[in-house]
Structure formats: C-alpha cells, structure tokens
PDB file of N, CA and C in Angstrom:
ATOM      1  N   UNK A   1       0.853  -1.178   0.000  1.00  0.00           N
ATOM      2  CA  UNK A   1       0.000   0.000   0.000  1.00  0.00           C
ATOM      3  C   UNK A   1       0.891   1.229   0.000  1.00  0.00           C
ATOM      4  N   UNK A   2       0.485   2.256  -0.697  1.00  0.00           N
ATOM      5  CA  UNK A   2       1.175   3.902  -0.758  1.00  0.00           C
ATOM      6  C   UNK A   2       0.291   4.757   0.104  1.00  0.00           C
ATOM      7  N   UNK A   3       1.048   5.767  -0.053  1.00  0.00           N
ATOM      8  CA  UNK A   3       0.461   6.888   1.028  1.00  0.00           C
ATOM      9  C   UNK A   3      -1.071   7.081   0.223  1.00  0.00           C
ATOM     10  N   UNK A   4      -0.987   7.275  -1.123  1.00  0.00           N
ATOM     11  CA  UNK A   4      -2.579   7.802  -1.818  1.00  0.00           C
ATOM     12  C   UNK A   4      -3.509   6.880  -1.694  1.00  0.00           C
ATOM     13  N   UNK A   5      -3.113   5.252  -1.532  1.00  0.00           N
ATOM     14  CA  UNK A   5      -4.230   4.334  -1.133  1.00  0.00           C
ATOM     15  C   UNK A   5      -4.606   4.404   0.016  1.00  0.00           C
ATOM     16  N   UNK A   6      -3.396   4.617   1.204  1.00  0.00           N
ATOM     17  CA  UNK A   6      -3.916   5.310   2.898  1.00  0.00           C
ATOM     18  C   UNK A   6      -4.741   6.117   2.958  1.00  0.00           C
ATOM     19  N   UNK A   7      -4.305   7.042   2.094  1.00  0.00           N
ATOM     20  CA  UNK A   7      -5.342   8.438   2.181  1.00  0.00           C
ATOM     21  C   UNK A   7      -7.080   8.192   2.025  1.00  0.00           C
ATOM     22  N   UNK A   8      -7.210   6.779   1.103  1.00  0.00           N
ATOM     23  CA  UNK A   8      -8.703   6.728   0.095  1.00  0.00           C
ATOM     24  C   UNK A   8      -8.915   5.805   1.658  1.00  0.00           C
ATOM     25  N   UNK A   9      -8.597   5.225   2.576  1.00  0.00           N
ATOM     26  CA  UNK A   9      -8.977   4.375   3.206  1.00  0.00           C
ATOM     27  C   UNK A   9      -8.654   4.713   4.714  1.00  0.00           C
ATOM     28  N   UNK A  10      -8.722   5.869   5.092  1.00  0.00           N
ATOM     29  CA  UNK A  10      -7.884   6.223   6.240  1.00  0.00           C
ATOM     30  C   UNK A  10      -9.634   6.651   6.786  1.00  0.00           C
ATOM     31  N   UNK A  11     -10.188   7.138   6.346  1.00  0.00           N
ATOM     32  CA  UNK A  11     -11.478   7.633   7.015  1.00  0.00           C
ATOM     33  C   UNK A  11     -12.029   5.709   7.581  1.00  0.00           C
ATOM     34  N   UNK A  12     -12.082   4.787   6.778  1.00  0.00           N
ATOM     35  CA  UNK A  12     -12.646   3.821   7.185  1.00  0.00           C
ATOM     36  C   UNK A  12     -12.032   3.418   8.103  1.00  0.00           C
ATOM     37  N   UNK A  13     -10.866   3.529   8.174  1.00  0.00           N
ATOM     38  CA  UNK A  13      -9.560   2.508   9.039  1.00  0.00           C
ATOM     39  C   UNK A  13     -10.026   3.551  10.366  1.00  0.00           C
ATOM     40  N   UNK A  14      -9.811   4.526  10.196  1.00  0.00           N
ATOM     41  CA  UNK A  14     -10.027   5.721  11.884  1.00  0.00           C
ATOM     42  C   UNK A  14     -11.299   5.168  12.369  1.00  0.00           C
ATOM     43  N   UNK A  15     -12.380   4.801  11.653  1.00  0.00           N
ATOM     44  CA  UNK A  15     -14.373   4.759  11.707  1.00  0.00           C
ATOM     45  C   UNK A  15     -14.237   3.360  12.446  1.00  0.00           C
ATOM     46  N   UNK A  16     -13.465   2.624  11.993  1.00  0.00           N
ATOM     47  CA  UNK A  16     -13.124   0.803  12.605  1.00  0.00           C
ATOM     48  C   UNK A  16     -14.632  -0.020  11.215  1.00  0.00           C
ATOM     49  N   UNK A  17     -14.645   0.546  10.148  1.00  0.00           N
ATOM     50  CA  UNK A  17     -16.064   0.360  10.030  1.00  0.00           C
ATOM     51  C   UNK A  17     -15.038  -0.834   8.592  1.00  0.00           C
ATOM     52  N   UNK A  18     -16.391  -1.578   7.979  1.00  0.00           N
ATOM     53  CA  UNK A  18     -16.273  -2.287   7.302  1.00  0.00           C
ATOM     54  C   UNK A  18     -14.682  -2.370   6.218  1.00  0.00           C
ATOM     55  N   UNK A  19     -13.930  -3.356   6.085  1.00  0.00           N
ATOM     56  CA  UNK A  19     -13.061  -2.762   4.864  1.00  0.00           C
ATOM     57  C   UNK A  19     -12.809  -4.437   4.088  1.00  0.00           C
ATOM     58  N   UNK A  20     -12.827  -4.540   2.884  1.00  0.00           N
ATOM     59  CA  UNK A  20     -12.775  -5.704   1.920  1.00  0.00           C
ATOM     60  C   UNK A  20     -11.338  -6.225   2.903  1.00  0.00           C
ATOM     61  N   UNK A  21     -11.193  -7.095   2.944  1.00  0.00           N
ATOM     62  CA  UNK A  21     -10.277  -8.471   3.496  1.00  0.00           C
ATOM     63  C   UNK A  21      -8.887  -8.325   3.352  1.00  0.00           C
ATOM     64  N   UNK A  22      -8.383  -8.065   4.121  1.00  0.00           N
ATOM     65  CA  UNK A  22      -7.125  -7.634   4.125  1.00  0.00           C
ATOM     66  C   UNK A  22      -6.387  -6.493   3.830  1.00  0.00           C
ATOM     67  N   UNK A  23      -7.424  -5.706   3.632  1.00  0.00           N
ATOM     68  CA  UNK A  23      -7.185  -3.885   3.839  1.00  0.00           C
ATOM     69  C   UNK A  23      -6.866  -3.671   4.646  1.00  0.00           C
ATOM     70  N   UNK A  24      -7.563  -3.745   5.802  1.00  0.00           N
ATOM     71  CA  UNK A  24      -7.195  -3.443   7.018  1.00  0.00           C
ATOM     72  C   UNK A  24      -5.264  -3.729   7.799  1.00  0.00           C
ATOM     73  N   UNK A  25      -5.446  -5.069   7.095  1.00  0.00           N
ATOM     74  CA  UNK A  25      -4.246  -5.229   7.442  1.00  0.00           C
ATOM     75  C   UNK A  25      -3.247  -4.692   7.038  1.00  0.00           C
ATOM     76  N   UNK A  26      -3.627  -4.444   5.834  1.00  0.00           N
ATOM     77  CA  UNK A  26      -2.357  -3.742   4.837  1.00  0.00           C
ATOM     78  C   UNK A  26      -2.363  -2.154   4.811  1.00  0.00           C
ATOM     79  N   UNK A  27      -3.383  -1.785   5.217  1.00  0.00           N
ATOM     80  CA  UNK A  27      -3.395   0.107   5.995  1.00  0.00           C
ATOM     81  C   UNK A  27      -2.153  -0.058   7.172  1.00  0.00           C
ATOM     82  N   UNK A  28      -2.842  -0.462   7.796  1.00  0.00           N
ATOM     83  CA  UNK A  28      -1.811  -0.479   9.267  1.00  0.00           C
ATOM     84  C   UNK A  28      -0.853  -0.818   9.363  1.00  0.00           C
ATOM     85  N   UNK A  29      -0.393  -1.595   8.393  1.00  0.00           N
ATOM     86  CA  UNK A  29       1.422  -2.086   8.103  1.00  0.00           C
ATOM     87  C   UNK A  29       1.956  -0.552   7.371  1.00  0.00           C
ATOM     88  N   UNK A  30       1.400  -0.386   6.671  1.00  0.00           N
ATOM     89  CA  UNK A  30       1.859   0.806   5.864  1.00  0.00           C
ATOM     90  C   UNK A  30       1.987   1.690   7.132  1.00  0.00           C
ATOM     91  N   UNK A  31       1.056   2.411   7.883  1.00  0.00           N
ATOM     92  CA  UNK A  31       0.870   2.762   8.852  1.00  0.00           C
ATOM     93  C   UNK A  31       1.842   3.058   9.556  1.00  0.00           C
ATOM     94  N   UNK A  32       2.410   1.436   9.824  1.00  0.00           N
ATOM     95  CA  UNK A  32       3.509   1.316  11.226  1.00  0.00           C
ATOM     96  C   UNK A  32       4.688   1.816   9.871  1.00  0.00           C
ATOM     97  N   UNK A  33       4.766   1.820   8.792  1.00  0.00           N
ATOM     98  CA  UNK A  33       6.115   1.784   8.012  1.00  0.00           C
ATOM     99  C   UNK A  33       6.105   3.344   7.884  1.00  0.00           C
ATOM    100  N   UNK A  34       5.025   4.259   7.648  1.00  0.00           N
ATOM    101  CA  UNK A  34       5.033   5.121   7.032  1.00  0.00           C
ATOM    102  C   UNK A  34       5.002   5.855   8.379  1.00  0.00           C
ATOM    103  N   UNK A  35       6.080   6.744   8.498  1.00  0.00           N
ATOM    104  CA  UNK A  35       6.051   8.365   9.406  1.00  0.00           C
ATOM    105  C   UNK A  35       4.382   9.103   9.602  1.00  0.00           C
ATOM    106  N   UNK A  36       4.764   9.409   7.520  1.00  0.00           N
ATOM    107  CA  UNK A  36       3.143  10.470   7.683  1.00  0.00           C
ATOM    108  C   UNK A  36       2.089  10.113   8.032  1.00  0.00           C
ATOM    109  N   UNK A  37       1.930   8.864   7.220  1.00  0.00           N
ATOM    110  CA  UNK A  37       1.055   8.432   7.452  1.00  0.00           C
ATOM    111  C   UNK A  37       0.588   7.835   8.537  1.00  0.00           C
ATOM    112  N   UNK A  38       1.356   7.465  10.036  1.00  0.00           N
ATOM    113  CA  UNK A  38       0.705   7.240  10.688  1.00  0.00           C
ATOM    114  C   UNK A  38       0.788   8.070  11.824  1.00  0.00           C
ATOM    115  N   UNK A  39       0.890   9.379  11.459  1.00  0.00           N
ATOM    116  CA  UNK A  39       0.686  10.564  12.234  1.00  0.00           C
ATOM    117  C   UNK A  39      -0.675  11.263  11.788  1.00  0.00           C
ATOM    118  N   UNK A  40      -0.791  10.740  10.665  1.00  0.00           N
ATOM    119  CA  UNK A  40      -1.933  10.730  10.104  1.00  0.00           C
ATOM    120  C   UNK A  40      -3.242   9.836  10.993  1.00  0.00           C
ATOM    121  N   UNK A  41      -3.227   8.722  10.931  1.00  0.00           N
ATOM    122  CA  UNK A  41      -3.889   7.686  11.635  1.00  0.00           C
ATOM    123  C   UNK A  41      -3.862   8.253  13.345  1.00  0.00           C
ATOM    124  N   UNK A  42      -2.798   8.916  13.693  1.00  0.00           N
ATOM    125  CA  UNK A  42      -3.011   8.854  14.721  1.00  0.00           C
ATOM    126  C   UNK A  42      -3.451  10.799  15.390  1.00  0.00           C
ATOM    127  N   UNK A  43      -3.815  11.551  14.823  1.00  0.00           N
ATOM    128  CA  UNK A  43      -4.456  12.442  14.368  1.00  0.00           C
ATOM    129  C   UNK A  43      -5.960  12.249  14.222  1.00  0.00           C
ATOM    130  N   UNK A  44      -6.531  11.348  13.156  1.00  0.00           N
ATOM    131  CA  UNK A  44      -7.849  10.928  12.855  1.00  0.00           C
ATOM    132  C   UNK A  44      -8.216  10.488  13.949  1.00  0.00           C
ATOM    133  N   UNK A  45      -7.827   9.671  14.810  1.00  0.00           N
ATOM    134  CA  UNK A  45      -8.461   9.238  15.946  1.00  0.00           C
ATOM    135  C   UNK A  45      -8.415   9.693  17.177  1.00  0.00           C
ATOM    136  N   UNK A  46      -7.256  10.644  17.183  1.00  0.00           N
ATOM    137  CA  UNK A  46      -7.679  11.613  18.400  1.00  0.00           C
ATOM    138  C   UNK A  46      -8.525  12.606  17.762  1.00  0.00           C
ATOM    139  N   UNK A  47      -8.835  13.289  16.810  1.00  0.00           N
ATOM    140  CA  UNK A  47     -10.025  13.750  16.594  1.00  0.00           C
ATOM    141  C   UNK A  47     -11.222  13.650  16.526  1.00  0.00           C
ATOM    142  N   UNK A  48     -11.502  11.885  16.557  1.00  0.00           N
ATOM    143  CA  UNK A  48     -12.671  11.202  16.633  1.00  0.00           C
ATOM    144  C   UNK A  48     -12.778  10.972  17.745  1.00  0.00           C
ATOM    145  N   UNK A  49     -12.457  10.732  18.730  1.00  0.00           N
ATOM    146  CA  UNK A  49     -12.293  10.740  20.161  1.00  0.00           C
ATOM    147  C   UNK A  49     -12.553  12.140  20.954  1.00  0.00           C
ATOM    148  N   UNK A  50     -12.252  12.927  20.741  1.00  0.00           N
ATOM    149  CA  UNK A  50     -12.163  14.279  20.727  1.00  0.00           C
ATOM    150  C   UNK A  50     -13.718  14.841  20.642  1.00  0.00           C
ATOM    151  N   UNK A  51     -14.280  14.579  19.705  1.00  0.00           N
ATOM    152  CA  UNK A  51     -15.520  14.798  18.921  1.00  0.00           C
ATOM    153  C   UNK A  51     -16.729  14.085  19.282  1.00  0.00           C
ATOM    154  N   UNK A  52     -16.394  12.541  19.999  1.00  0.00           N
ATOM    155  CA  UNK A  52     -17.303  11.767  20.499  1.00  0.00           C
ATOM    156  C   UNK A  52     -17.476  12.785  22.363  1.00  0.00           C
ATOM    157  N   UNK A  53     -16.229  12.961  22.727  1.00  0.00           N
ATOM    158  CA  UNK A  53     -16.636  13.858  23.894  1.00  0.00           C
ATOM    159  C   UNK A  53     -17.409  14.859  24.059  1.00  0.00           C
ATOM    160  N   UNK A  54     -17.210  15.699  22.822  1.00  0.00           N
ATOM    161  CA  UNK A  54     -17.452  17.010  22.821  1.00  0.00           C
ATOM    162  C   UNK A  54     -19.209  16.174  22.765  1.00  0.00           C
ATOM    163  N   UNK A  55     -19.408  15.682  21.582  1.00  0.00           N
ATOM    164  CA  UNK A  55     -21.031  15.030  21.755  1.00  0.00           C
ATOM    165  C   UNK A  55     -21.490  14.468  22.798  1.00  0.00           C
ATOM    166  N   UNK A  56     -20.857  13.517  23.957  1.00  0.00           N
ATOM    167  CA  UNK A  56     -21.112  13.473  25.049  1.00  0.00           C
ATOM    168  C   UNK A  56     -21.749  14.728  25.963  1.00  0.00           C
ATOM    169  N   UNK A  57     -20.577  15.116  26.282  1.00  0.00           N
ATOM    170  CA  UNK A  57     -21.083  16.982  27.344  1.00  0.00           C
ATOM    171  C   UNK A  57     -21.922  17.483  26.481  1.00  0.00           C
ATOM    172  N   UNK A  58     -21.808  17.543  25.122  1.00  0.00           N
ATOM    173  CA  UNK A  58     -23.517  18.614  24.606  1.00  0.00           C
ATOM    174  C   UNK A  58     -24.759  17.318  24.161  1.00  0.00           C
ATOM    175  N   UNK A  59     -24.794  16.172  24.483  1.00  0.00           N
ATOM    176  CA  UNK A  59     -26.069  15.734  24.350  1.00  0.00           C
ATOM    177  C   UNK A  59     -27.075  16.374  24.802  1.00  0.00           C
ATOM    178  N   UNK A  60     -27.257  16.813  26.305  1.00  0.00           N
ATOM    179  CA  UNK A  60     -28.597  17.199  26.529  1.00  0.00           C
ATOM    180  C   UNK A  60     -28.805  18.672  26.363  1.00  0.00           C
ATOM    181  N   UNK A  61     -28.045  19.601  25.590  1.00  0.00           N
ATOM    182  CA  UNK A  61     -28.135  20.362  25.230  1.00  0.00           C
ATOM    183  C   UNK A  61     -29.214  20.409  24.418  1.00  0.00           C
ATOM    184  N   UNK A  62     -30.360  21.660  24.664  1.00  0.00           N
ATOM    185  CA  UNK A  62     -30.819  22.008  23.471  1.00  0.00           C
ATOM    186  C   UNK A  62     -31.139  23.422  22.657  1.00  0.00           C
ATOM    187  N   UNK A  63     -31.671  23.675  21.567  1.00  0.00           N
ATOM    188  CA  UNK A  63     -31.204  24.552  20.878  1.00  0.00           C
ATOM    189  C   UNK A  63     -32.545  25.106  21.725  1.00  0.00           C
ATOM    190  N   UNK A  64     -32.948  26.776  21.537  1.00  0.00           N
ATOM    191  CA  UNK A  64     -34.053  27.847  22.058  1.00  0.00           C
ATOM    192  C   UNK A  64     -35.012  27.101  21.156  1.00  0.00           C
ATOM    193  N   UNK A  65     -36.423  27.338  21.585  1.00  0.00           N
ATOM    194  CA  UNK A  65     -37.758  27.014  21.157  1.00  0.00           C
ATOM    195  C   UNK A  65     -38.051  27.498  19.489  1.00  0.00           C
ATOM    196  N   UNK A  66     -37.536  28.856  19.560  1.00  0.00           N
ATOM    197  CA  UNK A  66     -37.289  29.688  18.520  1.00  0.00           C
ATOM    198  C   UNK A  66     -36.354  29.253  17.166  1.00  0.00           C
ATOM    199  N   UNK A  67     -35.717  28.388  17.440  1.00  0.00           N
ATOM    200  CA  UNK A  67     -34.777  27.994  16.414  1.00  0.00           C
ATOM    201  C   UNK A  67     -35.556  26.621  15.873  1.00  0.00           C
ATOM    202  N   UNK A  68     -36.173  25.587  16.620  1.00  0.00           N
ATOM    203  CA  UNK A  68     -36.861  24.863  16.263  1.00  0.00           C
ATOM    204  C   UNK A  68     -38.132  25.344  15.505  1.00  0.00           C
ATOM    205  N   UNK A  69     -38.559  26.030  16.203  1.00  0.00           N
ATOM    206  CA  UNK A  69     -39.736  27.006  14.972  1.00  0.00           C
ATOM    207  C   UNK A  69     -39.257  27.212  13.787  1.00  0.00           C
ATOM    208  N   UNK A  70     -38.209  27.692  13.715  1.00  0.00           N
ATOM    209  CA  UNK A  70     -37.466  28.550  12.432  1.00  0.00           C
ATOM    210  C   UNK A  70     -37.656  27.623  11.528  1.00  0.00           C
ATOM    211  N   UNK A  71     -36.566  26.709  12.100  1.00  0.00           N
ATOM    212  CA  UNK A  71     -36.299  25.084  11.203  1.00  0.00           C
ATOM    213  C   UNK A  71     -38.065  24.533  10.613  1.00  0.00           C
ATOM    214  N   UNK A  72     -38.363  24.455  11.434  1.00  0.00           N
ATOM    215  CA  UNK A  72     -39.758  23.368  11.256  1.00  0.00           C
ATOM    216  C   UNK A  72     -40.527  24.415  10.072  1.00  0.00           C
ATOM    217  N   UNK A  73     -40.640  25.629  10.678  1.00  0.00           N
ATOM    218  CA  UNK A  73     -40.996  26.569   9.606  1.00  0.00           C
ATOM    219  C   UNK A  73     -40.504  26.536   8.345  1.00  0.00           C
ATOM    220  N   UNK A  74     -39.456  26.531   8.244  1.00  0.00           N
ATOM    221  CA  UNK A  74     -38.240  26.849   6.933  1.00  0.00           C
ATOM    222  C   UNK A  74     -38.525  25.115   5.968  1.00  0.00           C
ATOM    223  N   UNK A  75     -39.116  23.948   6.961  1.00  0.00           N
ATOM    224  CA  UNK A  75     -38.694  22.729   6.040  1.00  0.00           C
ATOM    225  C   UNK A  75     -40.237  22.807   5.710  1.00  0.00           C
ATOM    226  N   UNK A  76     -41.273  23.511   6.414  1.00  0.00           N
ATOM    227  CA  UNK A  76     -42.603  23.151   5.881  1.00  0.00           C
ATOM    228  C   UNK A  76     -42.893  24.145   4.687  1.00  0.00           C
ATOM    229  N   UNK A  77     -42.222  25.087   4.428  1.00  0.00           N
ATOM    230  CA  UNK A  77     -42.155  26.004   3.380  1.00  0.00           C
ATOM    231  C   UNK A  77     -41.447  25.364   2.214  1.00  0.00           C
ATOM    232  N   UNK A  78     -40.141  25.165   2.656  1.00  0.00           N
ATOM    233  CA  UNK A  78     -39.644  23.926   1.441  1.00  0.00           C
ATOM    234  C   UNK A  78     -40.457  23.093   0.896  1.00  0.00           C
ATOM    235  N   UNK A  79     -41.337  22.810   1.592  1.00  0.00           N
ATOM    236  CA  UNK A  79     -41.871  21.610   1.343  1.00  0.00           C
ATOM    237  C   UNK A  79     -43.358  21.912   0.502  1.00  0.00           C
ATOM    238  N   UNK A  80     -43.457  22.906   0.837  1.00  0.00           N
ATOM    239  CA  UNK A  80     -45.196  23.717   0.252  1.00  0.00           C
ATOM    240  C   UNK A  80     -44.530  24.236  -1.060  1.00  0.00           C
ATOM    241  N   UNK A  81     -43.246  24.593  -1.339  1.00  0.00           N
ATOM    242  CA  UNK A  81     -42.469  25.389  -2.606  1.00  0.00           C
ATOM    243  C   UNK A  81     -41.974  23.563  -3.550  1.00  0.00           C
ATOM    244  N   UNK A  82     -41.688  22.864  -3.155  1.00  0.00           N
ATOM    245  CA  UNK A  82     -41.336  21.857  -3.967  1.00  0.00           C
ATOM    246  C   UNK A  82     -42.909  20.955  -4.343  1.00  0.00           C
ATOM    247  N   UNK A  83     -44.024  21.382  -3.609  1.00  0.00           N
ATOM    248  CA  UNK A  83     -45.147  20.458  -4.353  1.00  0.00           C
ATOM    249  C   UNK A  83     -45.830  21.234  -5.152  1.00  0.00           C
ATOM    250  N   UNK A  84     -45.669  22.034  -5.176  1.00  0.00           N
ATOM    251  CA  UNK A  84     -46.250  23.286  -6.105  1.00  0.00           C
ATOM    252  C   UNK A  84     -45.469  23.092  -7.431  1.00  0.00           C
ATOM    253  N   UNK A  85     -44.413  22.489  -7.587  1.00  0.00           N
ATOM    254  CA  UNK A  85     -43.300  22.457  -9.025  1.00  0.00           C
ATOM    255  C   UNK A  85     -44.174  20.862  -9.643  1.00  0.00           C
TER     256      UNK A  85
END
C-alpha cells in the first residue's frame, strides 16, 4: 500500500467500520512503516475521540424554542415550494 491508497482508506480505518479483506491489514502495516502516514492515523483518531466527547457533554443540550420554529418553519415552506413544481 502507498500513502494515496492510505489516504482513500484512512477515514474507514479511523471509523473501525467495514473494509474488503485484508485492507485493514495492509493500511496499518503501511501505517507502522510510514512516518506520515501514521501521524496521520493517529491524528484521525484523536479527533474522533475528541468529537465523540465534545457530543457526550452537549447531548442534553438544546437549541431555544425559537430555532426549532425557524427550522420546522423553513422545512414546511420547502416543502409547500417543492409540491407546487
């Protein structure tokens, strides 16, 4: 594997999510061989980590009453402007 095939497969490899059979393996060798690239890898996943926190502490956050109006307003108008076409 090269750095430009890391690159096309680095979002899946950080996600842990599906990859054809022996990708996986062959990302992460490259990985351990390659400097950038696995400053790269290891970047992506402290940012995903990072990002799962930040969504943690703001789950029960919610937006003003007013902004949900807006929205709900704004998609039922979309929606009255696209059946009219």
């Amino acid at each position: 594997m090269d750095c430009k095939h890391f690159d096309n497969v680095l979002e899946d490899l950080e996600r842990d999510t599906s990859m054809p059979a022996g990708a996986r393996d062959q990302a992460l060798q490259h990985a351990e061989d390659c400097a950038y690239c696995r400053a790269r890898l290891v970047a992506a996943r402290l940012l995903s980590l990072e990002l799962r926190a930040l969504a943690k502490h703001d789950e029960n956050l919610l937006a003003p009453a007013r902004v949900e109006a807006n929205l709900l307003g704004a998609f039922r108008e979309r929606t009255r402007r696209l059946s009219r076409v």
